[in-house]
PDB file of N, CA and C in Angstrom:
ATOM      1  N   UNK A   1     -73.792  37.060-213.130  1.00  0.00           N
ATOM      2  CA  UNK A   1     -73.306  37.478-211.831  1.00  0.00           C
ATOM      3  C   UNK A   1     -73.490  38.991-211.677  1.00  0.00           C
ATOM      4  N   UNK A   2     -73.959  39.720-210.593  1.00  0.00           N
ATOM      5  CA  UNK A   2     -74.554  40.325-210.433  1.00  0.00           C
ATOM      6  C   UNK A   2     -72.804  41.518-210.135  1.00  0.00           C
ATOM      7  N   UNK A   3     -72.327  42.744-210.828  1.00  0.00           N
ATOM      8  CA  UNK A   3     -71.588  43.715-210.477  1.00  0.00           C
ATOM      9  C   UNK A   3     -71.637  44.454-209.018  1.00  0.00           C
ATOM     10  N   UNK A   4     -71.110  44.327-207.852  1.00  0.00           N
ATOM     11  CA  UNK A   4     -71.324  44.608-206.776  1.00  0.00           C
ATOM     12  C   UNK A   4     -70.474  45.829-206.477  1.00  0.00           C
ATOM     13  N   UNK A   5     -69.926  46.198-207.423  1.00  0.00           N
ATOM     14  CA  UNK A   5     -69.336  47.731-207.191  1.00  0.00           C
ATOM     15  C   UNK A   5     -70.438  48.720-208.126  1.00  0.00           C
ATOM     16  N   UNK A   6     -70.947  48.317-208.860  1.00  0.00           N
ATOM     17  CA  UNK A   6     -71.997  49.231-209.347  1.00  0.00           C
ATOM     18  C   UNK A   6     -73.319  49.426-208.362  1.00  0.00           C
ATOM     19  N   UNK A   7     -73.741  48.381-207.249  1.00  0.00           N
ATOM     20  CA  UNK A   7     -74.202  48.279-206.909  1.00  0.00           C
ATOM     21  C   UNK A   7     -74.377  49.074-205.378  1.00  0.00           C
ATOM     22  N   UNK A   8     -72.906  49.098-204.824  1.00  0.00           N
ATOM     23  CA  UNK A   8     -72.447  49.918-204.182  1.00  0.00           C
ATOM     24  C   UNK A   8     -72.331  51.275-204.678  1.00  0.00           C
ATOM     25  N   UNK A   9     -72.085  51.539-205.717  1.00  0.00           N
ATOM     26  CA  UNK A   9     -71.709  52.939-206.267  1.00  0.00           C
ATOM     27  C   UNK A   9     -73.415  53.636-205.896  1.00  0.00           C
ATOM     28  N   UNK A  10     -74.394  52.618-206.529  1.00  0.00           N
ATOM     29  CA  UNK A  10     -75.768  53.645-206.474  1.00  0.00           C
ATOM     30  C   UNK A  10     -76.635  53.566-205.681  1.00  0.00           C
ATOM     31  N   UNK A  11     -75.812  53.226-204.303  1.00  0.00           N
ATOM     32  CA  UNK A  11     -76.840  53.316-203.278  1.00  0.00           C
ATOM     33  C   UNK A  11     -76.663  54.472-202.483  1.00  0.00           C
ATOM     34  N   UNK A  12     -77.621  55.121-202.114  1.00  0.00           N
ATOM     35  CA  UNK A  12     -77.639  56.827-201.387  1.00  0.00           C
ATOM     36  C   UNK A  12     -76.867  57.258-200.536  1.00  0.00           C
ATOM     37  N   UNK A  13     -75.766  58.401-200.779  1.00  0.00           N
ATOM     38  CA  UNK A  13     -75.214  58.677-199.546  1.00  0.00           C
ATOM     39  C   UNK A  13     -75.554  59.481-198.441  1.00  0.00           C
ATOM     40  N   UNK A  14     -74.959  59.498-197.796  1.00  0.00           N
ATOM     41  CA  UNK A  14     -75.818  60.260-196.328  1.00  0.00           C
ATOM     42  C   UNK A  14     -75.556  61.894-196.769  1.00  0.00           C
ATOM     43  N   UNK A  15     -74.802  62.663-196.987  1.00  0.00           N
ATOM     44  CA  UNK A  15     -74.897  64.096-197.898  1.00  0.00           C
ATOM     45  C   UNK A  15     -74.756  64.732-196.598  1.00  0.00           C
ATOM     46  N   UNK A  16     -74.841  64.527-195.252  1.00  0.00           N
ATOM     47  CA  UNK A  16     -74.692  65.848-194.077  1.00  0.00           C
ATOM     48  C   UNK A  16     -73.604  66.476-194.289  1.00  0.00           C
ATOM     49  N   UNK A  17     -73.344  67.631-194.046  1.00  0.00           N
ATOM     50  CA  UNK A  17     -72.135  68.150-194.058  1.00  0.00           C
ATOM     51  C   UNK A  17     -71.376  68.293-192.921  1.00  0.00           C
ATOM     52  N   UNK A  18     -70.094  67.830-193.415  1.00  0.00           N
ATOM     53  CA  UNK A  18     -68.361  67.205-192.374  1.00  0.00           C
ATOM     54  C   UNK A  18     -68.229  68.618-192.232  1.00  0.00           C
ATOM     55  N   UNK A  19     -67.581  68.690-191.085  1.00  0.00           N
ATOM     56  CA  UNK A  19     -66.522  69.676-190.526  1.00  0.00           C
ATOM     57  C   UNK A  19     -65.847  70.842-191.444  1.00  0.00           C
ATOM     58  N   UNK A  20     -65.056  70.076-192.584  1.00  0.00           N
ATOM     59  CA  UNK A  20     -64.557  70.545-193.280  1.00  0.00           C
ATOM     60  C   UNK A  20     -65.696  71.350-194.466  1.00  0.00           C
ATOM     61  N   UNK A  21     -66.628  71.006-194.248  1.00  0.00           N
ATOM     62  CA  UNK A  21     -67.899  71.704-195.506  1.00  0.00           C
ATOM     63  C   UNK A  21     -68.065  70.825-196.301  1.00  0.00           C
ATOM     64  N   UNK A  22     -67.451  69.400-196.506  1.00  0.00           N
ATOM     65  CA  UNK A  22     -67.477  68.761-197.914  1.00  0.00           C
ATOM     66  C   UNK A  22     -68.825  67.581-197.479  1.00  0.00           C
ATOM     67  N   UNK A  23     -69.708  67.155-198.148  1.00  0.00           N
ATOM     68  CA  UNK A  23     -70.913  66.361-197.964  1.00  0.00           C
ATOM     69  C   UNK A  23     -70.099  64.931-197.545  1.00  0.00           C
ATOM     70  N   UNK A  24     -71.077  64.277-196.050  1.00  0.00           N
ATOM     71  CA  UNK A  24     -70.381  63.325-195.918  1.00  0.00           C
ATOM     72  C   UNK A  24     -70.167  61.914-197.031  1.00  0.00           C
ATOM     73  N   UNK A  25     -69.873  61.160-197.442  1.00  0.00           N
ATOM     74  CA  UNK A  25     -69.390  60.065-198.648  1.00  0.00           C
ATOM     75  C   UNK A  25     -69.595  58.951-197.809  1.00  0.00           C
ATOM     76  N   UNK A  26     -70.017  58.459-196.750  1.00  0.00           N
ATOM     77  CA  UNK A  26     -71.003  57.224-196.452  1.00  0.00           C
ATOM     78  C   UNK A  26     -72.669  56.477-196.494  1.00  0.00           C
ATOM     79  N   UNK A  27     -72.439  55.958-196.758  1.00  0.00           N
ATOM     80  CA  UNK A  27     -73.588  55.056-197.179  1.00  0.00           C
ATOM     81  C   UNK A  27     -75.004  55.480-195.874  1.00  0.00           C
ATOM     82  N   UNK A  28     -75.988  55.906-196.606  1.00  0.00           N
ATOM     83  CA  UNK A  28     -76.865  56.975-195.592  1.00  0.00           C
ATOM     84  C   UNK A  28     -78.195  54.718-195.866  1.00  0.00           C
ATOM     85  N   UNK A  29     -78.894  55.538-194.481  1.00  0.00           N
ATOM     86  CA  UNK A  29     -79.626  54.606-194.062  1.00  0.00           C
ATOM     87  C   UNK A  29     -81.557  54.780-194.588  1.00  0.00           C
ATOM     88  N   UNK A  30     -82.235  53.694-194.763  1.00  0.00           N
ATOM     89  CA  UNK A  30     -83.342  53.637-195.849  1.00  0.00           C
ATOM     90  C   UNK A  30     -84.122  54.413-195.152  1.00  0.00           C
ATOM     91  N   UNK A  31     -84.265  54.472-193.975  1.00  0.00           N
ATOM     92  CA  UNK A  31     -84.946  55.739-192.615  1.00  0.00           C
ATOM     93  C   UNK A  31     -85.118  56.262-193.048  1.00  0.00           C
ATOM     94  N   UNK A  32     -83.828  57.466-192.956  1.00  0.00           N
ATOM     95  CA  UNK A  32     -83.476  58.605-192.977  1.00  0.00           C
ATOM     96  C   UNK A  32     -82.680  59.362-193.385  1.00  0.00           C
ATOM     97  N   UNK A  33     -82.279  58.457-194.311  1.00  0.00           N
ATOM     98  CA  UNK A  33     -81.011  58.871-195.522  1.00  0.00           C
ATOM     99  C   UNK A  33     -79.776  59.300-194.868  1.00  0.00           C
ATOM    100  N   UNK A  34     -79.556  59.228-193.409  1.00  0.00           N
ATOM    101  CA  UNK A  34     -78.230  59.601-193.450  1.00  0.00           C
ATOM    102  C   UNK A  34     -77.290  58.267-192.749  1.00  0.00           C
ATOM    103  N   UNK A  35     -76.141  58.583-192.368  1.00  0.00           N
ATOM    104  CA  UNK A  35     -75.744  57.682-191.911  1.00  0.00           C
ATOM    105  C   UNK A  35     -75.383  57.262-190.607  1.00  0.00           C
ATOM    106  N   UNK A  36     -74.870  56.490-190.163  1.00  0.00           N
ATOM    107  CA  UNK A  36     -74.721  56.072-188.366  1.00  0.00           C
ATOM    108  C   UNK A  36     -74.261  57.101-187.903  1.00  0.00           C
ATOM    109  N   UNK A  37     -73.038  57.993-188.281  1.00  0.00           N
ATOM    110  CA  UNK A  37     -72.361  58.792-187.719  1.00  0.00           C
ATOM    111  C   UNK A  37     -72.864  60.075-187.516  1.00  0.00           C
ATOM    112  N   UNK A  38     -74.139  60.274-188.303  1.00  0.00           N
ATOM    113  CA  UNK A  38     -74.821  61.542-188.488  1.00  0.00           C
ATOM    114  C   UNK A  38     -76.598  61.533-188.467  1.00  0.00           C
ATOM    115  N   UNK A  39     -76.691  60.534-187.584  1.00  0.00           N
ATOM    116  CA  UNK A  39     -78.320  60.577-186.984  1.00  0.00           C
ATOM    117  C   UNK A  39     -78.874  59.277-187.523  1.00  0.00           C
ATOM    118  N   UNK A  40     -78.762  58.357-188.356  1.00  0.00           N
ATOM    119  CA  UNK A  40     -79.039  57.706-188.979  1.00  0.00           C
ATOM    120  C   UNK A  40     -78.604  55.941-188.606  1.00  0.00           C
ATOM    121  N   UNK A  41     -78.852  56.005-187.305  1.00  0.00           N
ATOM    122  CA  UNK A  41     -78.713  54.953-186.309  1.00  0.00           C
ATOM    123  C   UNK A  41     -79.211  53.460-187.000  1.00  0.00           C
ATOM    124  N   UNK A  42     -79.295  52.875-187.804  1.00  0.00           N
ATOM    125  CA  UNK A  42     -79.867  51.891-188.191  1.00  0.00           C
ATOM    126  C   UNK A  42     -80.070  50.804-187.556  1.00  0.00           C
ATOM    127  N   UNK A  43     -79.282  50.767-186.135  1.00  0.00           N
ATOM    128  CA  UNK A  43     -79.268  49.167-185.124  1.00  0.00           C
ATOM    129  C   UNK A  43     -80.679  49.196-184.518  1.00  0.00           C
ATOM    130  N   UNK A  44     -81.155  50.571-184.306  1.00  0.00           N
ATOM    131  CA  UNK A  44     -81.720  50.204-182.794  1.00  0.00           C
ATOM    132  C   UNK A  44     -83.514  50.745-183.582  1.00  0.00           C
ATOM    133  N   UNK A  45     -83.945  49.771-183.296  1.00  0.00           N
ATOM    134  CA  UNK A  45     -85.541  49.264-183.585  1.00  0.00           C
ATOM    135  C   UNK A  45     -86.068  50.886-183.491  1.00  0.00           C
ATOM    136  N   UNK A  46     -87.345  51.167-184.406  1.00  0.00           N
ATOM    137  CA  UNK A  46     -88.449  52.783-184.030  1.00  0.00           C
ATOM    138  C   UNK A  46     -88.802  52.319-183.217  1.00  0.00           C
ATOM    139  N   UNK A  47     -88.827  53.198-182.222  1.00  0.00           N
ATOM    140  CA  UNK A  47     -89.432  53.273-180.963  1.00  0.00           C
ATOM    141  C   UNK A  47     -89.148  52.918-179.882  1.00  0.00           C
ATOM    142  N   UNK A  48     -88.028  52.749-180.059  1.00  0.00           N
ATOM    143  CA  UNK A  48     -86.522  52.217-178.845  1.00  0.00           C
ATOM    144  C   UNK A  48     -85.517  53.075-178.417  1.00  0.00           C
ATOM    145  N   UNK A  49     -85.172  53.954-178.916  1.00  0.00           N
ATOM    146  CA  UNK A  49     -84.620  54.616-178.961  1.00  0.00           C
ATOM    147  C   UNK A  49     -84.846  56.189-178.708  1.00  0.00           C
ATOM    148  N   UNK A  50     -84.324  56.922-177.365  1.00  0.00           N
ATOM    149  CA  UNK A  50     -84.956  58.250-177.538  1.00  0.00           C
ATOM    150  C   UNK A  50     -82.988  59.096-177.273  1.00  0.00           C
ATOM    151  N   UNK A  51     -83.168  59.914-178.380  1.00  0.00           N
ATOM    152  CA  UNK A  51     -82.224  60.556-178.428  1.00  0.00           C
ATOM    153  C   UNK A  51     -81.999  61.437-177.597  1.00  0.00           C
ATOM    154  N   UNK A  52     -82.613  61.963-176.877  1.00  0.00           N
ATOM    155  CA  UNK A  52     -82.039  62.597-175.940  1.00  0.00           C
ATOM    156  C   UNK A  52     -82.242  62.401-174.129  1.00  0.00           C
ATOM    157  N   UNK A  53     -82.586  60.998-174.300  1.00  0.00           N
ATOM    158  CA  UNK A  53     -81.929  60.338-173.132  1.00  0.00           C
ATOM    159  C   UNK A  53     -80.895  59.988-172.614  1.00  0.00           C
ATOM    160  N   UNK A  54     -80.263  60.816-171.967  1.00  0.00           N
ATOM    161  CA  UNK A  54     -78.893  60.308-171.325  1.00  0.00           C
ATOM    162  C   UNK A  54     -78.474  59.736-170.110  1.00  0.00           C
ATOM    163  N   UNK A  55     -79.352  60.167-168.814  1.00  0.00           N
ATOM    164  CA  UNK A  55     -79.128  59.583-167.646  1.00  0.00           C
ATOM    165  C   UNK A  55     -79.933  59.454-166.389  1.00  0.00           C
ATOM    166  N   UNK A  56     -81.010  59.845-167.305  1.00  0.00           N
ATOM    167  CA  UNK A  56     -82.186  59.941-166.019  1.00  0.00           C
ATOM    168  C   UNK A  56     -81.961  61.246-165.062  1.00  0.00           C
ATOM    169  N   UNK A  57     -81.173  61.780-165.341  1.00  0.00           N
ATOM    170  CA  UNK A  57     -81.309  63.234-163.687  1.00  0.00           C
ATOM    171  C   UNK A  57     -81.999  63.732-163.836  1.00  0.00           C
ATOM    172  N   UNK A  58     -82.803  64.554-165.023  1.00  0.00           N
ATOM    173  CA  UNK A  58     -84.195  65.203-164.692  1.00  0.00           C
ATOM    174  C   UNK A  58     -85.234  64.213-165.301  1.00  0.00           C
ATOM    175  N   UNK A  59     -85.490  63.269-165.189  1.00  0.00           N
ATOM    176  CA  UNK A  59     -86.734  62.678-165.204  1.00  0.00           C
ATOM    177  C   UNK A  59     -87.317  63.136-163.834  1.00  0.00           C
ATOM    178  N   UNK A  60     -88.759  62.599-164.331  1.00  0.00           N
ATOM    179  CA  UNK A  60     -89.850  63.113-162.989  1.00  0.00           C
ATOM    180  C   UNK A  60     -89.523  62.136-161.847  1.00  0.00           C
ATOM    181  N   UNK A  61     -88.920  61.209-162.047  1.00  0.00           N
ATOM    182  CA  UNK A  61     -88.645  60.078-160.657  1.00  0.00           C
ATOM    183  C   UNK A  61     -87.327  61.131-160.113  1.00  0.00           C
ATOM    184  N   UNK A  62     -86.245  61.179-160.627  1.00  0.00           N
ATOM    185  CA  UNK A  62     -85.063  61.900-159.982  1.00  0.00           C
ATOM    186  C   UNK A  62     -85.709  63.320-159.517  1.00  0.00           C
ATOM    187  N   UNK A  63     -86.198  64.139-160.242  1.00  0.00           N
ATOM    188  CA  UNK A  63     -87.205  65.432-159.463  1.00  0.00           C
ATOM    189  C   UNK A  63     -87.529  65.234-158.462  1.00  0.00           C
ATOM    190  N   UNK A  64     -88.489  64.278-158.401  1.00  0.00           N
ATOM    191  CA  UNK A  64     -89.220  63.931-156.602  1.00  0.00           C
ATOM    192  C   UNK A  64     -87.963  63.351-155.712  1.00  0.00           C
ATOM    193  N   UNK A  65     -87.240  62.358-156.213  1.00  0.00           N
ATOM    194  CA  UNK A  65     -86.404  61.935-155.310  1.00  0.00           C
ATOM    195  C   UNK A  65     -85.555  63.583-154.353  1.00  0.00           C
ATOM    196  N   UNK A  66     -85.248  64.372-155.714  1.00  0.00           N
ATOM    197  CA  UNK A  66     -84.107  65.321-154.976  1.00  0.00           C
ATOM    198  C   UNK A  66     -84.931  66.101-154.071  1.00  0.00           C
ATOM    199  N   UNK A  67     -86.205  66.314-154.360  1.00  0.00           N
ATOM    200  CA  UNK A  67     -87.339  67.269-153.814  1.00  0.00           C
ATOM    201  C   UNK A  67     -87.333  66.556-152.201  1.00  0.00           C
ATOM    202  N   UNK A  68     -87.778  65.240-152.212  1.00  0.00           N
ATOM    203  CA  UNK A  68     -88.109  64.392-150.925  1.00  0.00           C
ATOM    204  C   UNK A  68     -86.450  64.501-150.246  1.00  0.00           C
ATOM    205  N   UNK A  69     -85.827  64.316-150.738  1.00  0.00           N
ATOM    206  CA  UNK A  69     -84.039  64.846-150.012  1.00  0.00           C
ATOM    207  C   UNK A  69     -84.392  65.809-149.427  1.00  0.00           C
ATOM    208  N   UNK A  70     -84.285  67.115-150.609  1.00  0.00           N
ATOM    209  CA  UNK A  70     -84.348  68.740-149.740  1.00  0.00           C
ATOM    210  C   UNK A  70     -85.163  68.593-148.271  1.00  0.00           C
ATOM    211  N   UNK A  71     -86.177  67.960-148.707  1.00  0.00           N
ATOM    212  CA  UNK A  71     -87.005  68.029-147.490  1.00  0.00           C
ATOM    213  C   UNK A  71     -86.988  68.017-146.397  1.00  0.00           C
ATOM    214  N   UNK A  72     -86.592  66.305-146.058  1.00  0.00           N
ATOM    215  CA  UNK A  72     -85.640  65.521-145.395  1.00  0.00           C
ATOM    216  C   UNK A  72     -84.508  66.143-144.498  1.00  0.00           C
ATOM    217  N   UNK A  73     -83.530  67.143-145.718  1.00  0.00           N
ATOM    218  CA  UNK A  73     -82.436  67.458-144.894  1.00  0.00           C
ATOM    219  C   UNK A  73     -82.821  69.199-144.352  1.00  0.00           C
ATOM    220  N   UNK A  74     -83.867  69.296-144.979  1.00  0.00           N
ATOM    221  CA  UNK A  74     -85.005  70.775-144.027  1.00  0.00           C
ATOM    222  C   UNK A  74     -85.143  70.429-142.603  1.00  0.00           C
ATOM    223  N   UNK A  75     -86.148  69.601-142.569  1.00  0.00           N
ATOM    224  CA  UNK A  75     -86.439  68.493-141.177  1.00  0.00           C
ATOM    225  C   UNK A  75     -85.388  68.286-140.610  1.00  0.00           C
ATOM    226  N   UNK A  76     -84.560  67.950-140.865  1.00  0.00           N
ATOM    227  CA  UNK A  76     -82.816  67.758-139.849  1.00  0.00           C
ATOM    228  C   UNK A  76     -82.313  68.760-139.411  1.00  0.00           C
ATOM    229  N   UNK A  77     -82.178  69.902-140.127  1.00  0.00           N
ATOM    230  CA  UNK A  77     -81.479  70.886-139.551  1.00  0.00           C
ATOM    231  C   UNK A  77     -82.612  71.798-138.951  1.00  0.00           C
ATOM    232  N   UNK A  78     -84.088  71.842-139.065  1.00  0.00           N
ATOM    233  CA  UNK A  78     -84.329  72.147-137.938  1.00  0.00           C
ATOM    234  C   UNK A  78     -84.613  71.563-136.647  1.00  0.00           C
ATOM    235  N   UNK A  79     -84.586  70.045-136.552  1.00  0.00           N
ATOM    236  CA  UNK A  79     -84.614  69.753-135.711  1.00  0.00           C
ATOM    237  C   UNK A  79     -82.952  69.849-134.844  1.00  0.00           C
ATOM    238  N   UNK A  80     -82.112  70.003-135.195  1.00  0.00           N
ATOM    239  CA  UNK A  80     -80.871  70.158-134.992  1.00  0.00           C
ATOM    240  C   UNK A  80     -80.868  71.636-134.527  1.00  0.00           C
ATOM    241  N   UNK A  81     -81.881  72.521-134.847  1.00  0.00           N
ATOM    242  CA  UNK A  81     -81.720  73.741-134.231  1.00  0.00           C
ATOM    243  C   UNK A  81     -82.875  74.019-133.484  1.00  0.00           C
ATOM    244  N   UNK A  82     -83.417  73.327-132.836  1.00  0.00           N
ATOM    245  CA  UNK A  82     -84.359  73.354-131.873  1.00  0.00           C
ATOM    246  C   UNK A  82     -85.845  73.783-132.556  1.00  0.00           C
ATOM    247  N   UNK A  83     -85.841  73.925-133.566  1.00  0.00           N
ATOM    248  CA  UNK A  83     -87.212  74.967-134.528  1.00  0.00           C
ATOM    249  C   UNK A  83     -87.991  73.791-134.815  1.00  0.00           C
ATOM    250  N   UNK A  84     -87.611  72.244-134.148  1.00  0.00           N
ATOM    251  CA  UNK A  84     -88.369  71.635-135.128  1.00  0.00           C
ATOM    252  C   UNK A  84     -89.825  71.121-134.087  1.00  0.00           C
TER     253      UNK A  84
END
């Protein structure tokens, strides 16, 4: 039967350093050696994932959208002031 605390003991830890300065003590991932909490995302498939996607506002679609707005509300207020 195979010892499953030795087994646990020698598998790599993630080593980033906590808050406090002390190396983190969780189990780091075969990637990238660290762990979930510290870059080392293991759920989500390569190439699925872009880290610094958060909400789309400056993508190039939201750019043009706000651009074609400005525009839009250019055109209104001068037509609202006779200039148009």
């Amino acid at each position: 039967m195979i010892d499953r605390t030795k087994a646990f003991a020698a598998m790599p830890r993630c080593g980033a350093r906590t808050r406090s300065g002390v190396p983190c003590k969780r189990i780091g991932n075969s990637r990238n050696g660290r762990c979930k909490l510290h870059g080392g995302r293991a759920g989500a498939p390569l190439g699925k994932r872009n880290g610094n996607w958060r909400h789309g506002g400056e993508s190039k679609e939201a750019r043009a959208n706000r651009r074609l707005i400005r525009a839009l509300l250019r055109q209104a207020a001068n037509l609202l002031r006779g200039s148009g």
